[in-house]
C-alpha atoms as a PDB file:
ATOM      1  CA  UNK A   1     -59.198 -60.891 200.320  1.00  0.00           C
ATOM      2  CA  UNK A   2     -59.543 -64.448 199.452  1.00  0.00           C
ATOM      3  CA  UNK A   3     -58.494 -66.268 202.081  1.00  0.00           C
ATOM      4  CA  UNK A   4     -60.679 -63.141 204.776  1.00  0.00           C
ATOM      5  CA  UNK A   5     -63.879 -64.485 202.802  1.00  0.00           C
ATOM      6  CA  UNK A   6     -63.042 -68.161 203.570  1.00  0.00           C
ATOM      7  CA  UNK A   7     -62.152 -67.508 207.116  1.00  0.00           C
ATOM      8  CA  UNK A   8     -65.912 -65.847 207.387  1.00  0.00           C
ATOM      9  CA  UNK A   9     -67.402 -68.189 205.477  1.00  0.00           C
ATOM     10  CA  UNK A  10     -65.809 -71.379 207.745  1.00  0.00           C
ATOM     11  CA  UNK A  11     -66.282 -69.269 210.514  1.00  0.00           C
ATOM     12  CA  UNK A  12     -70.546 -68.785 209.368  1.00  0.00           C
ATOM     13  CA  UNK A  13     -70.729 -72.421 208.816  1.00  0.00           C
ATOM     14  CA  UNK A  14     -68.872 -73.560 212.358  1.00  0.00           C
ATOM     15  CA  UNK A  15     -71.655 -71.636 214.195  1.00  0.00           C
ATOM     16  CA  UNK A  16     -74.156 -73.966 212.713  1.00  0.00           C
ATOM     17  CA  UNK A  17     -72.728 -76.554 215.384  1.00  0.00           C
ATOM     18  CA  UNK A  18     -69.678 -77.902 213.353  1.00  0.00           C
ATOM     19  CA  UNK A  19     -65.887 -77.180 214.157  1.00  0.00           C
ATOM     20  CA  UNK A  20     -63.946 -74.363 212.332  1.00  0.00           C
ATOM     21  CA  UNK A  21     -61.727 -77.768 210.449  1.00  0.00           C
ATOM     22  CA  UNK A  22     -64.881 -79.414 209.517  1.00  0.00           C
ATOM     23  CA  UNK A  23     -66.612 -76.185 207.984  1.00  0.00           C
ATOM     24  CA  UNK A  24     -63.080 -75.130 206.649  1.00  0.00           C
ATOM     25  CA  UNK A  25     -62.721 -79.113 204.959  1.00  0.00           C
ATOM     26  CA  UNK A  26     -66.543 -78.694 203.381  1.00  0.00           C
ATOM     27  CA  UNK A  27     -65.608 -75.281 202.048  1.00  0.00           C
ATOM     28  CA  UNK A  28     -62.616 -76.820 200.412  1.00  0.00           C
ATOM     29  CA  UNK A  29     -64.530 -80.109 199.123  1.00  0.00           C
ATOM     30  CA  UNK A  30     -67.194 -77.497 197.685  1.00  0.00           C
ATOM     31  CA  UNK A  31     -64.511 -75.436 195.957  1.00  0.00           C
ATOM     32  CA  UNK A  32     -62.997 -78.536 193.923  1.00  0.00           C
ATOM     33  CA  UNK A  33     -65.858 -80.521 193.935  1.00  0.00           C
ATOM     34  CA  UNK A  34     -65.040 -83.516 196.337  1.00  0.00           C
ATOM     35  CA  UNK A  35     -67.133 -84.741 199.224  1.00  0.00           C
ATOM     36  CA  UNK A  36     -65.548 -86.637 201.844  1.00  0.00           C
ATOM     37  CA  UNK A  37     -67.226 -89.193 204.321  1.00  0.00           C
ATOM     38  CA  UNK A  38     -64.826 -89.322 206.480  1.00  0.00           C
ATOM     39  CA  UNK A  39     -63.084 -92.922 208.227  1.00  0.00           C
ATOM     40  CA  UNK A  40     -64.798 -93.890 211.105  1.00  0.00           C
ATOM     41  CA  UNK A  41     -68.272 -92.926 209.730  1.00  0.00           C
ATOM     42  CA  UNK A  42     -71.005 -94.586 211.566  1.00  0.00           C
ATOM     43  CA  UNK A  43     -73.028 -96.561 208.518  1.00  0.00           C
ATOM     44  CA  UNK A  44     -76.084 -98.570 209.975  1.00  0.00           C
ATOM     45  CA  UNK A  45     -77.092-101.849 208.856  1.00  0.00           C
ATOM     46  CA  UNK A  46     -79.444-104.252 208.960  1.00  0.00           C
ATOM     47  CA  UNK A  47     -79.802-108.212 207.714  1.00  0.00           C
ATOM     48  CA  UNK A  48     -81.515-108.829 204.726  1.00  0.00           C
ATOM     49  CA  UNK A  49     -83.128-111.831 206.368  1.00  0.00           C
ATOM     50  CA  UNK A  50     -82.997-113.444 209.439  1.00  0.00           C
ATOM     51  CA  UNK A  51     -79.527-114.515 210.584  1.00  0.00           C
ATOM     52  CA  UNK A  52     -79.213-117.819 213.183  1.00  0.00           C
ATOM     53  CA  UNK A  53     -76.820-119.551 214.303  1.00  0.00           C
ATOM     54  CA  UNK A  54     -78.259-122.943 214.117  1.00  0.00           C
ATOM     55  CA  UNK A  55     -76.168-124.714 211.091  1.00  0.00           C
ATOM     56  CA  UNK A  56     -73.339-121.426 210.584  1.00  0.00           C
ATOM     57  CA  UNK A  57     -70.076-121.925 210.051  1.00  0.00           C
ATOM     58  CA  UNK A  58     -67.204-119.144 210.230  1.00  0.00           C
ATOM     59  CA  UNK A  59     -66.423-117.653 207.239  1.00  0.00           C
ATOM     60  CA  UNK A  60     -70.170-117.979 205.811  1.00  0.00           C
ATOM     61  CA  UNK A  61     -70.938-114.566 203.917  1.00  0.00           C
ATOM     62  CA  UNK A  62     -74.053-112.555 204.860  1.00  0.00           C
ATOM     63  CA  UNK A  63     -76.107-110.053 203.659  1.00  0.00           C
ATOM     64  CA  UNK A  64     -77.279-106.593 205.029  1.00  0.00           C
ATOM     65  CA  UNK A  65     -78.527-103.216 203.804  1.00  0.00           C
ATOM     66  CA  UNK A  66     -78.130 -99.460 204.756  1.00  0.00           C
ATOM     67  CA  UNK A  67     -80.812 -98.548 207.164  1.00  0.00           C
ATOM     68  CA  UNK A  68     -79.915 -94.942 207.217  1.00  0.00           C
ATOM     69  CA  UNK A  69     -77.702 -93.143 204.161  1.00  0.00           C
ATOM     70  CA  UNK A  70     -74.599 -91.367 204.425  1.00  0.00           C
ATOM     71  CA  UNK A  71     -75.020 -87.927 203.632  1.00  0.00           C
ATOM     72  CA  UNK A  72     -72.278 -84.725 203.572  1.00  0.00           C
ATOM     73  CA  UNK A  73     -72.931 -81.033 202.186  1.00  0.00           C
ATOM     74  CA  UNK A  74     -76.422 -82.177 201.103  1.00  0.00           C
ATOM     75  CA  UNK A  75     -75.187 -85.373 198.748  1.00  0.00           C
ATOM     76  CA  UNK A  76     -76.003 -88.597 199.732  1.00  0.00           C
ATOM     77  CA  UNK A  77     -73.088 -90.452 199.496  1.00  0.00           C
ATOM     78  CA  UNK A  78     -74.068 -94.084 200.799  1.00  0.00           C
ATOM     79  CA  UNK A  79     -77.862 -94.856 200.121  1.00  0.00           C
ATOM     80  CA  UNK A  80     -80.335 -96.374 201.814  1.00  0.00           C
ATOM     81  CA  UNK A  81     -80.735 -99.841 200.976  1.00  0.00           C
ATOM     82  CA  UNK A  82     -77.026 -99.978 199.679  1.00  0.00           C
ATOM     83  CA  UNK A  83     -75.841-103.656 199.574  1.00  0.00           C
ATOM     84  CA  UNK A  84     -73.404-104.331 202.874  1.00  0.00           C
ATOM     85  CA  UNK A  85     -71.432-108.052 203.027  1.00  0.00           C
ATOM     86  CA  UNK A  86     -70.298-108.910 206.560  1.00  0.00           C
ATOM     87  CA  UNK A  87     -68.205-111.919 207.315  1.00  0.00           C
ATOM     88  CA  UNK A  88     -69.050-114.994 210.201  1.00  0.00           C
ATOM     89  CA  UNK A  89     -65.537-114.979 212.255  1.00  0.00           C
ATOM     90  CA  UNK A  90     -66.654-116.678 215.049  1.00  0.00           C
ATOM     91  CA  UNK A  91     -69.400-118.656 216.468  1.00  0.00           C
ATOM     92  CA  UNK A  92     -69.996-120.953 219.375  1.00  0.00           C
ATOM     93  CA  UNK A  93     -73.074-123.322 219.568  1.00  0.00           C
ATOM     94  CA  UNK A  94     -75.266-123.422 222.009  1.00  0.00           C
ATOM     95  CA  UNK A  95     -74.885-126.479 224.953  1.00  0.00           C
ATOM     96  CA  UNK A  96     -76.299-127.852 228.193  1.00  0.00           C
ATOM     97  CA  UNK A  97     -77.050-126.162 231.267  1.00  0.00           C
ATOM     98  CA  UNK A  98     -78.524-123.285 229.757  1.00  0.00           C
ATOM     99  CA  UNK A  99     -75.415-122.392 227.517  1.00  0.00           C
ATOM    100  CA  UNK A 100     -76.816-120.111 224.689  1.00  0.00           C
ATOM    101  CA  UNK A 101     -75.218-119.844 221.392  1.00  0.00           C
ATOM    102  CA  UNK A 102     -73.190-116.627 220.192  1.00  0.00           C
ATOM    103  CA  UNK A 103     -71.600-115.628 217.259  1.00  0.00           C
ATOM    104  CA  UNK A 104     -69.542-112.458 215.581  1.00  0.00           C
ATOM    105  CA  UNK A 105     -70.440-111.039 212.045  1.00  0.00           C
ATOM    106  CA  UNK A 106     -67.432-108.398 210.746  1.00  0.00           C
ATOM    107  CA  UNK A 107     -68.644-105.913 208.410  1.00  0.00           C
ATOM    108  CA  UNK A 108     -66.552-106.311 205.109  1.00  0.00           C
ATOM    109  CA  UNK A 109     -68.003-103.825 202.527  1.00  0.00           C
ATOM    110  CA  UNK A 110     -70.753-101.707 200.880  1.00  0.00           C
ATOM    111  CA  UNK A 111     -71.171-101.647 197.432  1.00  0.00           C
ATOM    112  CA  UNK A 112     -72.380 -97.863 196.035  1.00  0.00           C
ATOM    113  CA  UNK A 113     -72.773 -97.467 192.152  1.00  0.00           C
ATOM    114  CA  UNK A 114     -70.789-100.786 191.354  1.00  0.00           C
ATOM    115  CA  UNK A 115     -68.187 -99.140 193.610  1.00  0.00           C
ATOM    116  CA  UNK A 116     -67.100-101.457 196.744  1.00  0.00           C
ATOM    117  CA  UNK A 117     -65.991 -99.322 199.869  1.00  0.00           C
ATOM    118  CA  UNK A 118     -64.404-100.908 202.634  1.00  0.00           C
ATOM    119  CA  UNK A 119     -66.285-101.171 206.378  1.00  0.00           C
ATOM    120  CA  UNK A 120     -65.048-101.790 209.653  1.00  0.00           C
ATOM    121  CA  UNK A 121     -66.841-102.639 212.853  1.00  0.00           C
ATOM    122  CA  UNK A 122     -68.365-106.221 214.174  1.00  0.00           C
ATOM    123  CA  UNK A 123     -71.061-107.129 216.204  1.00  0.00           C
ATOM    124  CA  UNK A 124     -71.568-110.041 218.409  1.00  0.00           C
ATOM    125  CA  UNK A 125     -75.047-111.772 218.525  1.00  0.00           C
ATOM    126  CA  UNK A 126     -76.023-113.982 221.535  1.00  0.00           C
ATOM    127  CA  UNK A 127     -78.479-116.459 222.459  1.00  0.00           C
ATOM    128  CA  UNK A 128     -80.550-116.206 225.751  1.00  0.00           C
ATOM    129  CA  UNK A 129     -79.267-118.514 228.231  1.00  0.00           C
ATOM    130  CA  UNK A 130     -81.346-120.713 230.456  1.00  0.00           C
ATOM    131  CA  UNK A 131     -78.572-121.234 232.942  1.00  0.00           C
ATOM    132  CA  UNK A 132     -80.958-119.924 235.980  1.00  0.00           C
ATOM    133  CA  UNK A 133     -83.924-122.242 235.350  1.00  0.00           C
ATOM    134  CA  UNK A 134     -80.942-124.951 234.343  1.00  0.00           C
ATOM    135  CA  UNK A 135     -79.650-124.751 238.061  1.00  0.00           C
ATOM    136  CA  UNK A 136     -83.293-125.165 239.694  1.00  0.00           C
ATOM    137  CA  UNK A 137     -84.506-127.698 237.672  1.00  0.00           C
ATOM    138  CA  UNK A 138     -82.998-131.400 237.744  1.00  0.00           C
ATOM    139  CA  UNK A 139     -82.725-132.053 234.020  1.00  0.00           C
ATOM    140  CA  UNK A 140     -80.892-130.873 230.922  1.00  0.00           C
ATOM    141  CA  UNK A 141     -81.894-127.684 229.219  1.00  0.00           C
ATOM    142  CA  UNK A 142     -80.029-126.125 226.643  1.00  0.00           C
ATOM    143  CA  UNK A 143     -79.493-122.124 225.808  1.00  0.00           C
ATOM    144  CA  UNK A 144     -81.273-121.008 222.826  1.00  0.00           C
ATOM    145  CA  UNK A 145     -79.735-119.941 219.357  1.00  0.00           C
ATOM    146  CA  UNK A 146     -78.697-116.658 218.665  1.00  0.00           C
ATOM    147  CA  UNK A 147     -80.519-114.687 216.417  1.00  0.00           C
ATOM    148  CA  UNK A 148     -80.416-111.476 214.116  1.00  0.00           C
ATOM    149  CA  UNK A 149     -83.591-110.484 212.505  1.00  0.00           C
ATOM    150  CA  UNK A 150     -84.392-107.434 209.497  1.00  0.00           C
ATOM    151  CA  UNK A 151     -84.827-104.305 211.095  1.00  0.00           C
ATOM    152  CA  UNK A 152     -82.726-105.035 213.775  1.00  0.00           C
ATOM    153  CA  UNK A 153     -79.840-101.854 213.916  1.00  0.00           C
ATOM    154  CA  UNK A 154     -76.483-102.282 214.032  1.00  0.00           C
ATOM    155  CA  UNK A 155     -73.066 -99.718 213.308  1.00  0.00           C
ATOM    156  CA  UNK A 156     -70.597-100.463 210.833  1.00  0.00           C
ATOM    157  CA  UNK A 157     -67.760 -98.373 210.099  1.00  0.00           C
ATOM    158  CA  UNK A 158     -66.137 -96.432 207.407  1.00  0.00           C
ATOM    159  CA  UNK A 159     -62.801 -98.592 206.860  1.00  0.00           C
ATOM    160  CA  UNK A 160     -60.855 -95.137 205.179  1.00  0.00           C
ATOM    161  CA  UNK A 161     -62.160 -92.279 203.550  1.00  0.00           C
ATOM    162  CA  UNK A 162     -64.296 -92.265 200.192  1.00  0.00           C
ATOM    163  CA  UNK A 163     -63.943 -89.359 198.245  1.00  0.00           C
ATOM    164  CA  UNK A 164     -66.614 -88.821 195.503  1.00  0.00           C
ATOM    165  CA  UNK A 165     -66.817 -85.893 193.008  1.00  0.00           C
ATOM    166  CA  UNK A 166     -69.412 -83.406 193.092  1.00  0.00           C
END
């Protein structure tokens, strides 16, 4: 009788627009009071302050925040706000002819509760080139530095699931 009121129960729940494993997985997390954010869980960012790559160097820490919490069954699971550290792997500078600098930033972790949960994901950054206006006009022009500012969005990743108890 047990297991005929779960399958109508999953089955109630996948009609709200989820699939029959992801309403049967919340009715289990709800039962033993877990809640799962599964890997792979989009978490947007955003710098703290503005990011540039005039003076970087790879391996330079920087800071973001959650833009948008994490939520399952109702909890919140990542805020908004939530501290995120992401990592400078690679950066060019920018040059002559309307070369524009670039860089990557790879999303390390976010910090929840004095917890640390590993993220995933990076995001490249790049200048805007001149190169057009470098080719017409006789002269050197350089690109322009590449720049992420607060409020800019940008997806991270869940590295592997985080369990927390209800």
């Amino acid at each position: 009788m047990k297991q005929f009121l779960n399958l109508i129960a999953a089955s109630s729940i996948a009609m709200s627009g989820v699939s029959f494993a992801q309403a049967q997985q919340s009715l289990k997390a709800l039962a033993i009071g877990t809640i799962v954010i599964p890997a792979d869980t989009i978490v947007v960012v955003t710098p703290i302050e503005e990011i540039t790559s005039k003076k970087m160097k790879e391996g330079t820490k920087r800071n973001f925040r959650v833009a948008e919490a994490v939520t399952s069954n109702g909890v919140t699971v990542i805020p908004l706000n939530a501290p995120v550290e992401g990592t400078v792997t690679w950066r060019t500078g920018k040059g002559i002819f309307g070369k524009s600098a670039k860089f990557e930033i790879t999303f390390d972790k976010v910090a929840v509760d004095g917890t640390e949960y590993a993220l995933r994901g990076k995001h490249r950054q790049e200048g805007r080139g001149n190169t057009a206006a470098a080719l017409l006009v006789s002269g050197i022009i350089t690109g322009k530095s590449a720049v992420m500012v607060p409020g800019q969005l940008i997806n991270a990743f869940v590295s592997k699931d985080i369990s927390i108890n209800n």
